[in-house]
Protein backbone atom coordinates (compact mmCIF):
# COMPACT_ATOMS: atom_id res chain seq x y z
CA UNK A 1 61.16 -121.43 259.33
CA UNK A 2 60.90 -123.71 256.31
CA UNK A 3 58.05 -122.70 255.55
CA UNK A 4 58.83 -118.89 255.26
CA UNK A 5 61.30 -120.17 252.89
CA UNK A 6 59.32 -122.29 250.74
CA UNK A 7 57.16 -119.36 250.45
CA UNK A 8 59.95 -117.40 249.59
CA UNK A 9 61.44 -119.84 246.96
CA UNK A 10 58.08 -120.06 245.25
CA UNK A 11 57.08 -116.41 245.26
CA UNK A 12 60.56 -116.24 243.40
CA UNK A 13 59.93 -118.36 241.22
CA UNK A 14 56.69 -117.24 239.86
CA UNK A 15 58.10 -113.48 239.41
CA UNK A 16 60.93 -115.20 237.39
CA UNK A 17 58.48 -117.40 235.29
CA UNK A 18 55.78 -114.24 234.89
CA UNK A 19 59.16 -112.00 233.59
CA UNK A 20 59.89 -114.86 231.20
CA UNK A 21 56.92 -115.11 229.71
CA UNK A 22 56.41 -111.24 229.87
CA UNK A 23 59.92 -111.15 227.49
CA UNK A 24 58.61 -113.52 225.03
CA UNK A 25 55.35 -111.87 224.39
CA UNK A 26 57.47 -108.62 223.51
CA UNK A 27 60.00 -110.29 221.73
CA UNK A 28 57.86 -111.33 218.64
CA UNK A 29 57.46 -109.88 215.57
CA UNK A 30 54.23 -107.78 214.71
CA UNK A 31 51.36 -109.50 213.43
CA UNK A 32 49.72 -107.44 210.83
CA UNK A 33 46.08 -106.82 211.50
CA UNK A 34 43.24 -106.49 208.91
CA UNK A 35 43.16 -103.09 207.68
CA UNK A 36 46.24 -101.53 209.02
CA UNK A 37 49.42 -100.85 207.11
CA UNK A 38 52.76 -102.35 207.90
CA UNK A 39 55.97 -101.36 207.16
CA UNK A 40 57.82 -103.89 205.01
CA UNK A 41 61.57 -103.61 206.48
CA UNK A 42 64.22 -103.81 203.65
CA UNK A 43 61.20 -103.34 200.76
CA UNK A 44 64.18 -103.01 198.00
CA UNK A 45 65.43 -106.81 198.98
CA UNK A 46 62.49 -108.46 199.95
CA UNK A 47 61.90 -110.68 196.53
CA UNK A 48 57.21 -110.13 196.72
CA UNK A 49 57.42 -106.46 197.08
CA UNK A 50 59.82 -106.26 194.09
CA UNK A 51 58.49 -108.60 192.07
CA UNK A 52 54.68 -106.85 192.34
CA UNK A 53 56.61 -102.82 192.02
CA UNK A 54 58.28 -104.80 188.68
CA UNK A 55 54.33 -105.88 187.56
CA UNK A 56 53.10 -102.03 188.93
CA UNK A 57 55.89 -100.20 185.99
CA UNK A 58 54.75 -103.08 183.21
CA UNK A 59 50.99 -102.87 184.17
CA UNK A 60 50.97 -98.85 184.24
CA UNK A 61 53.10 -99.20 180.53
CA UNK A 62 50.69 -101.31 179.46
CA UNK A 63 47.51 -98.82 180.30
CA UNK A 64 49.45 -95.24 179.30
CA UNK A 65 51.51 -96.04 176.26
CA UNK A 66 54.88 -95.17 178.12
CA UNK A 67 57.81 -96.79 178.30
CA UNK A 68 59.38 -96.72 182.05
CA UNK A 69 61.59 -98.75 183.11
CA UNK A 70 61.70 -100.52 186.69
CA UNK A 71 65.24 -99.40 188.51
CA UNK A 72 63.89 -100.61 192.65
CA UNK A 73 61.76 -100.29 195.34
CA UNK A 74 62.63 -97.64 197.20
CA UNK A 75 60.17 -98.22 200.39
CA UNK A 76 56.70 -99.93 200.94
CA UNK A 77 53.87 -101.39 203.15
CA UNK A 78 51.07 -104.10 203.00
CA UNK A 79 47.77 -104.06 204.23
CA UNK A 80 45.94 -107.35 204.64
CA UNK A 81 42.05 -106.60 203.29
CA UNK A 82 40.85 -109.82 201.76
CA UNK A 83 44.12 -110.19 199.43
CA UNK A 84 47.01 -107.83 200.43
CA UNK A 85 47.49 -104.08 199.12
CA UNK A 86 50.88 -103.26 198.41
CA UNK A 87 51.68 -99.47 198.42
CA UNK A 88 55.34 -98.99 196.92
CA UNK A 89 57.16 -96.06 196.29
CA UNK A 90 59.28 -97.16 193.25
CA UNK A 91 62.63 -95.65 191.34
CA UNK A 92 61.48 -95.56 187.99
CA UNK A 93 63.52 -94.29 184.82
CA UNK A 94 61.78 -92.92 181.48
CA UNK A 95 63.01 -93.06 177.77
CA UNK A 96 65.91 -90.11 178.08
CA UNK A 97 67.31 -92.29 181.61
CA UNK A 98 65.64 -89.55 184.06
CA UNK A 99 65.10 -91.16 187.78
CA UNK A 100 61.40 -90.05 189.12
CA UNK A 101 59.95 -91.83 192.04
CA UNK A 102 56.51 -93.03 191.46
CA UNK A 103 54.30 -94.50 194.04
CA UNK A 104 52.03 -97.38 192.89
CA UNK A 105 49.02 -99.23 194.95
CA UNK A 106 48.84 -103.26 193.60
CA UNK A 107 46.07 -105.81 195.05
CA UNK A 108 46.85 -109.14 194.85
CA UNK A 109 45.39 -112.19 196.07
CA UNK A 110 48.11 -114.77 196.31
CA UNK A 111 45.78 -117.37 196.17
CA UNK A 112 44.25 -116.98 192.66
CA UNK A 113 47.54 -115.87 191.80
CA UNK A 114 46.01 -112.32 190.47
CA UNK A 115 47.23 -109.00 190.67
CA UNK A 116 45.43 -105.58 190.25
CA UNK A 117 47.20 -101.89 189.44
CA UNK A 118 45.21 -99.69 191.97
CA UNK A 119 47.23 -96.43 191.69
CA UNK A 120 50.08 -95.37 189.91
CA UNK A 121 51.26 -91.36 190.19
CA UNK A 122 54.02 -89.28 189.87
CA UNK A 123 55.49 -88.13 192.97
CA UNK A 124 57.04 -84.63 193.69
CA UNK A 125 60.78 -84.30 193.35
């Protein structure tokens, strides 16, 4: 009769160990994989993605002769490829304070501290 219940007991206890462990590996965060595109959650607070959308509006002035003005990121992602791409859709205002969305594509490799405008284009209203 003991037996049957240390068998028991430890069949138990390995179900409640495996469905511990099984709710930690879902509980973490995604890693991002090379090549694929993740969604950065709360783009317009999180400081990198609005720092690099504030270097995509000075860069693309810089190249075109305009004169837009940063207002926030709206959304973005990164993709990890040797560096991360940043894809941003950015608020942006021109010279007579009209809001356009633009969407810009930066490179940047964090560890030579350099930054590349990929894409920058109008998007439709």
């Amino acid at each position: 009769m003991k037996q049957h219940y240390f068998l028991l007991l430890s069949l138990l206890s390995l179900l409640f160990l495996s469905a511990c462990f099984s709710a930690l590996a879902t509980s973490r965060p995604p890693v991002a994989l090379g090549g694929r595109w993740t969604h950065i959650k709360d783009a317009h607070k999180n400081l990198r993605a609005v720092a690099t959308g504030e270097f995509a509006v000075k860069e693309y002035n810089k190249q075109s002769g305009t004169n837009l003005t940063f207002v926030q990121v709206v959304k973005g992602d990164t993709q990890v490829v040797d560096g991360t791409n940043f894809r941003l859709v950015l608020a942006v205002e021109d010279e007579k304070s009209k809001k356009m969305d633009y969407e810009a594509v930066v490179w940047e490799d964090i560890h030579r501290r350099y930054r590349n405008l990929t894409s920058f284009r109008a998007l439709l209203q």
